[in-house]
Protein backbone atom coordinates (compact mmCIF):
# COMPACT_ATOMS: atom_id res chain seq x y z
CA UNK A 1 -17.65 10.21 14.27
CA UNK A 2 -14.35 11.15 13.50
CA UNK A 3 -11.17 12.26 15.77
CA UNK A 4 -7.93 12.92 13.57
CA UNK A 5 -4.51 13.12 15.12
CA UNK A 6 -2.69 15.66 12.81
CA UNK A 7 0.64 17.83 13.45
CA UNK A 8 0.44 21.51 12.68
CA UNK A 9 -0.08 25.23 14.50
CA UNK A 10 -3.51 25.03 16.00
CA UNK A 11 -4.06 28.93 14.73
CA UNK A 12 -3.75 27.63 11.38
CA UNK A 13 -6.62 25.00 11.17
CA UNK A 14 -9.56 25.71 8.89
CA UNK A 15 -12.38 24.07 10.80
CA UNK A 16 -15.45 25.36 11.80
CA UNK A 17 -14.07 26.22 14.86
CA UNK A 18 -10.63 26.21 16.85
CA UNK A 19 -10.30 25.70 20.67
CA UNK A 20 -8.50 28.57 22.62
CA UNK A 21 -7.37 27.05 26.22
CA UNK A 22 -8.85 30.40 28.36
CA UNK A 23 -8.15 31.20 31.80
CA UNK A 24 -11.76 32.17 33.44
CA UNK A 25 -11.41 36.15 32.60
CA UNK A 26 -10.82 35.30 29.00
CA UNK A 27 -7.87 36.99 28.53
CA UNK A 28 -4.52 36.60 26.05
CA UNK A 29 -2.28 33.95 27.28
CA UNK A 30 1.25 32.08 26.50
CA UNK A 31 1.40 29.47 23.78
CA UNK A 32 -1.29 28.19 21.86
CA UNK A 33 -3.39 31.22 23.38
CA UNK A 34 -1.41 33.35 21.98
CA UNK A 35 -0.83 32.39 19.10
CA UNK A 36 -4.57 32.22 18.54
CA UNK A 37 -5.16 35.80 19.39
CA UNK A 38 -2.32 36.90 17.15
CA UNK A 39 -3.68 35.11 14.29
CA UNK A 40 -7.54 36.01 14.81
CA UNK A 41 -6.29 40.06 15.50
CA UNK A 42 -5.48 40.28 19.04
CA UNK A 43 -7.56 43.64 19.36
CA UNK A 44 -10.44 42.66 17.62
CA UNK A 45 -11.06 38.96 19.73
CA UNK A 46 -10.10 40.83 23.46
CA UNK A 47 -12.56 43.18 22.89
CA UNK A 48 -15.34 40.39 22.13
CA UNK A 49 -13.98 38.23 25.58
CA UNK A 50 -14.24 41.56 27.31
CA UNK A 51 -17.66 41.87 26.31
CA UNK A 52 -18.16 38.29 27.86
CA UNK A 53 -16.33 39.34 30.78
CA UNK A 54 -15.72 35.62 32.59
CA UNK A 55 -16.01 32.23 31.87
CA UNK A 56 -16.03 29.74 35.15
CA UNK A 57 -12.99 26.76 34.67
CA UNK A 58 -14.61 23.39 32.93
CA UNK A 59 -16.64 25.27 31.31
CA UNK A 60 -16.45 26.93 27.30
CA UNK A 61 -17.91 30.02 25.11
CA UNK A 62 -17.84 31.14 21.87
CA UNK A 63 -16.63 33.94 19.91
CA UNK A 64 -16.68 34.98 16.27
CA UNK A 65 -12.85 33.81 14.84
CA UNK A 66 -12.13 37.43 13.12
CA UNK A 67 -9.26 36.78 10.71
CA UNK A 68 -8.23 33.34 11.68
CA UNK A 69 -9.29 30.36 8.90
CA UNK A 70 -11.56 29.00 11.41
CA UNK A 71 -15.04 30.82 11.93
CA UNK A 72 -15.38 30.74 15.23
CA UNK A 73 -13.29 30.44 18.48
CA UNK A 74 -14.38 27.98 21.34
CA UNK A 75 -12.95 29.61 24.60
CA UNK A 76 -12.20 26.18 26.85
CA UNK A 77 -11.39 27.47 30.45
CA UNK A 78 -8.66 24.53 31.42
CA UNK A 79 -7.30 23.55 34.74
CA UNK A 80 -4.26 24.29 36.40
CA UNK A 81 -2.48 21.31 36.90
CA UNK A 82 -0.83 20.76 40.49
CA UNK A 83 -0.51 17.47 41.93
CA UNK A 84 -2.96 15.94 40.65
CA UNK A 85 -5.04 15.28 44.07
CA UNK A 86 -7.40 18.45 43.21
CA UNK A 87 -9.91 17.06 40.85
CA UNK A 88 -7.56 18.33 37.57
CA UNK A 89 -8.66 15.38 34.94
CA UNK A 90 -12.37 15.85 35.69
CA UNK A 91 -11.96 19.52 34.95
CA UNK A 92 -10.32 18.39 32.41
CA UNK A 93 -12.31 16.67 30.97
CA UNK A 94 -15.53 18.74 31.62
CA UNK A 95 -13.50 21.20 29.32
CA UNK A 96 -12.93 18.88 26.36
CA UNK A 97 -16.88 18.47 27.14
CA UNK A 98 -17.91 21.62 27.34
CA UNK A 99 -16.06 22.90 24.51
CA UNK A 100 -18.04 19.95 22.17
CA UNK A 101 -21.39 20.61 23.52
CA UNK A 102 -21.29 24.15 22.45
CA UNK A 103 -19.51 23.00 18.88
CA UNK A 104 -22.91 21.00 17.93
CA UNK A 105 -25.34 23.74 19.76
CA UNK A 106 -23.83 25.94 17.41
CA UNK A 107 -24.36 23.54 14.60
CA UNK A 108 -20.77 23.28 13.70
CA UNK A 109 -19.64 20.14 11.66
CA UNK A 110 -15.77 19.92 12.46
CA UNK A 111 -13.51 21.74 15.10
CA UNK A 112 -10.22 21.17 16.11
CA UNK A 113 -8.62 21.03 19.67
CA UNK A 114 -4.82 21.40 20.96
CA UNK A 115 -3.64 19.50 23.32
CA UNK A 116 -5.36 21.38 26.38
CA UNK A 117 -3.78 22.43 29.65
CA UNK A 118 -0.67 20.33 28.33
CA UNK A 119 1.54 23.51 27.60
CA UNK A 120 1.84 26.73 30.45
CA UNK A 121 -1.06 25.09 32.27
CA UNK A 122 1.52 21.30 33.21
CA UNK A 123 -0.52 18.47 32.69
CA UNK A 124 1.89 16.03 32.15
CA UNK A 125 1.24 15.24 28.52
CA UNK A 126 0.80 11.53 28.83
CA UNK A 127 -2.34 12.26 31.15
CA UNK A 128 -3.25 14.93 28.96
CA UNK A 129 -3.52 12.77 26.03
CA UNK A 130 -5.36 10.25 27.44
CA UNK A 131 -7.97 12.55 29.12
CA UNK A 132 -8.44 13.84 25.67
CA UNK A 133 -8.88 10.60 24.23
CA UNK A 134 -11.59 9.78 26.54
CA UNK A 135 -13.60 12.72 26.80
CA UNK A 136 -13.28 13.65 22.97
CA UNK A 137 -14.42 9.66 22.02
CA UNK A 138 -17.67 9.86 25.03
CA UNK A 139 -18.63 12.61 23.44
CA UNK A 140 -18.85 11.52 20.00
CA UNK A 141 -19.93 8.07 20.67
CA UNK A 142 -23.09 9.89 22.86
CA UNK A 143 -24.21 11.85 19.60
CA UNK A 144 -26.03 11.59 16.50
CA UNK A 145 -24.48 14.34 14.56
CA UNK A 146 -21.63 13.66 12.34
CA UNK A 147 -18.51 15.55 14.17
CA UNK A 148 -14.96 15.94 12.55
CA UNK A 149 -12.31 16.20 16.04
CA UNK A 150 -9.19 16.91 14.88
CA UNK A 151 -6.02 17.10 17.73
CA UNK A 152 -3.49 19.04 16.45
CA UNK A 153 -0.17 18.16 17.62
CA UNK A 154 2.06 21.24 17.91
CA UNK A 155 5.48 19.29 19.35
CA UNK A 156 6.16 15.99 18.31
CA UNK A 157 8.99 15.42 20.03
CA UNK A 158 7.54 16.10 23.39
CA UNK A 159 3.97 14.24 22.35
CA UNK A 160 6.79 11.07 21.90
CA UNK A 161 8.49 11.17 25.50
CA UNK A 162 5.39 10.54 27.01
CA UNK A 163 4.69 7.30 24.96
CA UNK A 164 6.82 4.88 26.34
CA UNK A 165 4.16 2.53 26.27
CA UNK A 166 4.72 1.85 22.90
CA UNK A 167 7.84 0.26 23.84
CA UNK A 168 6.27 -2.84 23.29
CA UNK A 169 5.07 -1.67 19.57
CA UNK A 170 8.67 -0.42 18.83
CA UNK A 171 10.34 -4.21 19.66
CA UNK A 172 7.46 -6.04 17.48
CA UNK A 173 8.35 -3.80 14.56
CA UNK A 174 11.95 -4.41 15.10
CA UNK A 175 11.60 -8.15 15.10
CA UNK A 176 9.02 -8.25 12.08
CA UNK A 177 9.83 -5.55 9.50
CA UNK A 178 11.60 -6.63 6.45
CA UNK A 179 12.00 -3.53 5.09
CA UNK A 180 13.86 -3.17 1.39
CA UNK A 181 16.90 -5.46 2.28
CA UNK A 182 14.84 -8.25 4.53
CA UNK A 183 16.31 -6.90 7.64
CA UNK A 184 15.95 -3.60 10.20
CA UNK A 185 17.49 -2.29 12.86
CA UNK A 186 15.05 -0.03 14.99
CA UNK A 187 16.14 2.95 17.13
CA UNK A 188 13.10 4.53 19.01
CA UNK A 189 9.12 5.18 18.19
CA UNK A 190 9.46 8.11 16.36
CA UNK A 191 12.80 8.01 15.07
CA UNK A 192 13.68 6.54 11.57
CA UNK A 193 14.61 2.64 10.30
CA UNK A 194 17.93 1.92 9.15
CA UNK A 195 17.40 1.30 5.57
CA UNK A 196 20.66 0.83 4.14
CA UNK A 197 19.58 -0.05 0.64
CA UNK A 198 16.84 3.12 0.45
CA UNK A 199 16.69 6.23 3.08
CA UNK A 200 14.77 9.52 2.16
CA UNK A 201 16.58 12.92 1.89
CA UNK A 202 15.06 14.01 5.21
CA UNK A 203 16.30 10.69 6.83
CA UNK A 204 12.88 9.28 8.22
CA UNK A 205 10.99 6.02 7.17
CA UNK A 206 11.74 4.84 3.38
CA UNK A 207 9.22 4.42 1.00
CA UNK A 208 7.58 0.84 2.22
CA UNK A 209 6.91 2.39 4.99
CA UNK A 210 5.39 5.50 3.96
CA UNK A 211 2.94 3.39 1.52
CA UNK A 212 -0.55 4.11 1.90
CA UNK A 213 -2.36 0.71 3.70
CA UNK A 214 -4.64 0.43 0.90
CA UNK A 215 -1.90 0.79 -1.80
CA UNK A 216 -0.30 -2.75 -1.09
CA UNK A 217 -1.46 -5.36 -3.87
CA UNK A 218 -3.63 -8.07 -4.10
CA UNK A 219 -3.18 -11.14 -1.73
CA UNK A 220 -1.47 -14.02 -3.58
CA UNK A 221 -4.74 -16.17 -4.02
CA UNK A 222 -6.06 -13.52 -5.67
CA UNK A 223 -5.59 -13.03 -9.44
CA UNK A 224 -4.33 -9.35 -9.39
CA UNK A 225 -5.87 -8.63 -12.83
CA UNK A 226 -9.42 -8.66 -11.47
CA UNK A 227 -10.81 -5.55 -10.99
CA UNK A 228 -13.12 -4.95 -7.32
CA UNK A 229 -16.21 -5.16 -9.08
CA UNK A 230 -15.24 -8.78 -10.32
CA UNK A 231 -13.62 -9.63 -7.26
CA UNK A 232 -16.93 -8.36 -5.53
CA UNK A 233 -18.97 -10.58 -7.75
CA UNK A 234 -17.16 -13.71 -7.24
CA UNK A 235 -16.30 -13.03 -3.34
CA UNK A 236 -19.22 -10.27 -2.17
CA UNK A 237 -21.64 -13.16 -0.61
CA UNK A 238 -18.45 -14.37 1.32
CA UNK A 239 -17.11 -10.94 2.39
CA UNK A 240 -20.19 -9.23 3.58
CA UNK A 241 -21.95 -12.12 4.74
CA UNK A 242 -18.29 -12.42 6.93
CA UNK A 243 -18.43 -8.98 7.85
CA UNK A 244 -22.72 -9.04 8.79
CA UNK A 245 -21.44 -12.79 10.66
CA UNK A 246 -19.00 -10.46 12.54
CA UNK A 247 -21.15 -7.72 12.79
CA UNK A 248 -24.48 -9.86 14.30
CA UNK A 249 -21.59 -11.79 16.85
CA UNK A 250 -20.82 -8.46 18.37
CA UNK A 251 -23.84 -7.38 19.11
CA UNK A 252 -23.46 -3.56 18.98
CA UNK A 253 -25.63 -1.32 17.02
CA UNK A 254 -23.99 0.37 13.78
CA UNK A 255 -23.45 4.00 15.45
CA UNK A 256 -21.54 1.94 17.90
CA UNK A 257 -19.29 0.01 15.05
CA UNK A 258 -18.35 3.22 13.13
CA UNK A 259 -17.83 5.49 16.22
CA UNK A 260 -15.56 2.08 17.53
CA UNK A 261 -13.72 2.41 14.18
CA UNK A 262 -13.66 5.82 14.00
CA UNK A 263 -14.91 6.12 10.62
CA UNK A 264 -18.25 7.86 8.97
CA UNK A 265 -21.44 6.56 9.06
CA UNK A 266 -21.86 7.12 5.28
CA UNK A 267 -18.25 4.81 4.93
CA UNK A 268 -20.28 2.29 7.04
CA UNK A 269 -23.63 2.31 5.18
CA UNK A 270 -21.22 1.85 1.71
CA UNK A 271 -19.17 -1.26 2.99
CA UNK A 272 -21.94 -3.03 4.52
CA UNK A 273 -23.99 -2.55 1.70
CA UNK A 274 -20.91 -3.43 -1.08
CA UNK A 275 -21.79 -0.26 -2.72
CA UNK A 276 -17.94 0.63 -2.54
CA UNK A 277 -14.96 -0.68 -2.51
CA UNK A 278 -13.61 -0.95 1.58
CA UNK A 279 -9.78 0.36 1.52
CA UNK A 280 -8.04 -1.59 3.53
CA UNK A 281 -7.52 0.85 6.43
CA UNK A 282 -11.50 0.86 6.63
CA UNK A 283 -11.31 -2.92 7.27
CA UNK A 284 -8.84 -2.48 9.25
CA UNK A 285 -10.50 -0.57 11.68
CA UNK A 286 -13.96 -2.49 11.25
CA UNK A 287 -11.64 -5.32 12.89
CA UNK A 288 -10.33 -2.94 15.71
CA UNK A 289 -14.04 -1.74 16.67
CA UNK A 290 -15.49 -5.70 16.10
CA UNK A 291 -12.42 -7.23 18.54
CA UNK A 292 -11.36 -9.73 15.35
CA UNK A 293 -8.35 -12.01 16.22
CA UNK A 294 -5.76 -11.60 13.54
CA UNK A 295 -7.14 -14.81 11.79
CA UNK A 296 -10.30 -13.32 11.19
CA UNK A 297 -9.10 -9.65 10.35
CA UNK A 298 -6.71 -11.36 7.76
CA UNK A 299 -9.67 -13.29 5.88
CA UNK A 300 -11.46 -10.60 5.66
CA UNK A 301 -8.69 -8.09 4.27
CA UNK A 302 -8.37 -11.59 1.78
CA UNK A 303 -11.68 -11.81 1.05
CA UNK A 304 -11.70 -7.93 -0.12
CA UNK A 305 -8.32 -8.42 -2.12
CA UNK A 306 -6.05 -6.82 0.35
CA UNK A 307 -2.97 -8.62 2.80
CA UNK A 308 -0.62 -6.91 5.56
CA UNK A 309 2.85 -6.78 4.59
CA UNK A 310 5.76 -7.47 7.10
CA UNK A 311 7.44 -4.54 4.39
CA UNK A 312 5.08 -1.83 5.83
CA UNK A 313 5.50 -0.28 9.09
CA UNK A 314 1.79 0.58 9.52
CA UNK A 315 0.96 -2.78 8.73
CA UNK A 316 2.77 -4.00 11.72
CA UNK A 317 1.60 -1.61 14.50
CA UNK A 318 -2.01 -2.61 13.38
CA UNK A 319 -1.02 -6.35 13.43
CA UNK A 320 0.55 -5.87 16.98
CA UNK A 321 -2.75 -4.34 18.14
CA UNK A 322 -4.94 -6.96 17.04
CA UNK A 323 -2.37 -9.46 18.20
CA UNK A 324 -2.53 -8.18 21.53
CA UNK A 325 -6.28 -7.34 21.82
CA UNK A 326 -5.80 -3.59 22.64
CA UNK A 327 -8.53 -2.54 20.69
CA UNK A 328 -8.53 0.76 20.77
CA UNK A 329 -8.71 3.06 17.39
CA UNK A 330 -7.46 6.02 19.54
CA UNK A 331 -3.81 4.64 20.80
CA UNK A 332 -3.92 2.75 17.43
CA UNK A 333 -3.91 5.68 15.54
CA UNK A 334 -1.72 7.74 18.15
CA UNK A 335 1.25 4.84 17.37
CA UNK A 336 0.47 4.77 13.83
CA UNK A 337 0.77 9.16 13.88
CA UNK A 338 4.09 8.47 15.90
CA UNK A 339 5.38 6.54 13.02
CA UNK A 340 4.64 8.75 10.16
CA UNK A 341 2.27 6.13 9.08
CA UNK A 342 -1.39 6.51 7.59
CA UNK A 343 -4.00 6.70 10.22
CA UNK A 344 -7.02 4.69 10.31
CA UNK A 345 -9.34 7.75 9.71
């Protein structure tokens, strides 16, 4: 399993296949529908939904994707949203549904979705988002196949005013991050740190924050000269007997960890084994998907030669998380995305 939040034009995206949201006669619409059938050759792709004719709403099919990137098309028929009394999330997300079932059918290995029935159609995004979220993570937890989800994010500005619940993420930065000069002064999820000592040219998070999670050094017990494989030697019994301890105590079966952390099942196989070096963001979501307290996630990122930083902003949101036993890889990575920090994927 693996759903990636990513911010881009939908019509650009070079997966196997991209989502159009259709109405049921399959014909051009406003926004991302358009933009779709602009890209692809608008000729070419209404002559293939003609030949189709009619799609019922919930439901998806499949064209070829002409000139866009993608190979194929996935035509999701999305509801209407009115008041939200007629069944419109469980169309919803029997779209989302539909639009995956016929992605591994065809024997596709990644596709990518907007943010359906969000745009023309009025979902209010919030809803939108977290229908998404749960139909796009039953799916993939209720499969075998490996499956690469991306959900491209068009408008990041309007994905933000619908995440006030992160209000609570944007005061525990604000009272923890350090930042260049030991102090910060936060304005609003989304919007930059005052950095007085360092800002970037385009005015958004400085440098700390903008560090990769695994890039931060060596926790101060540990000698930094040591390499992995000597830290591996000295430490492996300890760290992946921890992690099989944590592993055994949770009593889910592997599929379940790695869809939980929203990683690969190759990734999994290679840090339970010691094979590879785990970056931290990989232990970091082990620790999400296992329900660690912060005690435990921090011995482990120890034991593997890694520490959070009250200098890094991602650090911080996935402290908070674990703090506060919301463990949920999804919203995780949506606050971490709404940062311009480095997802967990």
């Amino acid at each position: 399993m693996s759903l990636q939040i990513i911010f881009g034009d939908i019509s650009q995206m070079n997966t196997d296949a991209v989502v159009l949201p259709a109405n049921p006669e399959l014909l051009e619409g406003p926004g991302s529908s358009e933009a779709i059938f602009t890209a692809a050759g608008a000729k070419e792709l209404a002559a293939a939904c003609s030949e189709i004719g009619y799609c019922p709403l919930g439901d998806a099919v499949i064209t070829s994707g002409f000139n866009l990137k993608a190979r194929y098309i996935i035509h999701a028929v999305c509801p209407r949203y009115t008041d939200g009394t007629h069944k419109e999330r469980e169309l919803l997300y029997s779209t989302y549904q539909a639009a995956l079932r016929l992605a591994t059918e065809n024997g596709l290995e990644s596709i990518s979705f907007p943010m359906l029935s969000a745009g023309s159609y009025c979902f209010p995004r919030g809803e939108a988002l977290e229908t998404a979220k749960e139909a796009i993570s039953d799916y993939l937890e209720s499969i075998e196949d490996e499956l690469l989800v991306q959900l491209v994010i068009y408008d990041r500005e309007d994905l933000r005013k619908e995440n006030r619940r992160y209000d609570d993420v944007r005061d525990y930065v604000s009272r923890n991050w350090i930042g260049v000069t030991g102090g910060a002064v936060y304005e609003s999820a989304g919007e930059r740190l005052s950095m007085t000592a360092r800002k970037l040219p385009d005015g958004r998070l400085g440098a700390p924050a903008r560090e990769s999670l695994d890039e931060l050094s060596s926790a101060p017990a540990l000698n930094a000269e040591l390499s992995f494989d000597n830290i591996i030697k000295q430490e492996k019994k300890s760290f992946l007997e921890t992690l099989m301890e944590y592993i055994i105590r949770s009593e889910l079966k592997n599929s379940q960890i790695y869809n939980r952390a929203n990683i690969s099942k190759q990734v999994f196989s290679k840090t339970i084994s010691g094979q590879s070096k785990p970056t931290k963001q990989t232990i970091c979501a082990l620790a999400i998907a296992l329900e660690l307290s912060l005690d435990e996630t921090e011995e482990l990122l120890m034991k593997a030669g890694y520490a959070f930083s009250d200098a890094i902003v991602g650090d911080l949101i996935v402290r908070y998380f674990i703090e506060t036993k919301h463990y949920d890889i999804f919203d995780l990575n949506i606050a971490l995305f709404d940062y311009d920090q480095p997802t967990l994927n």
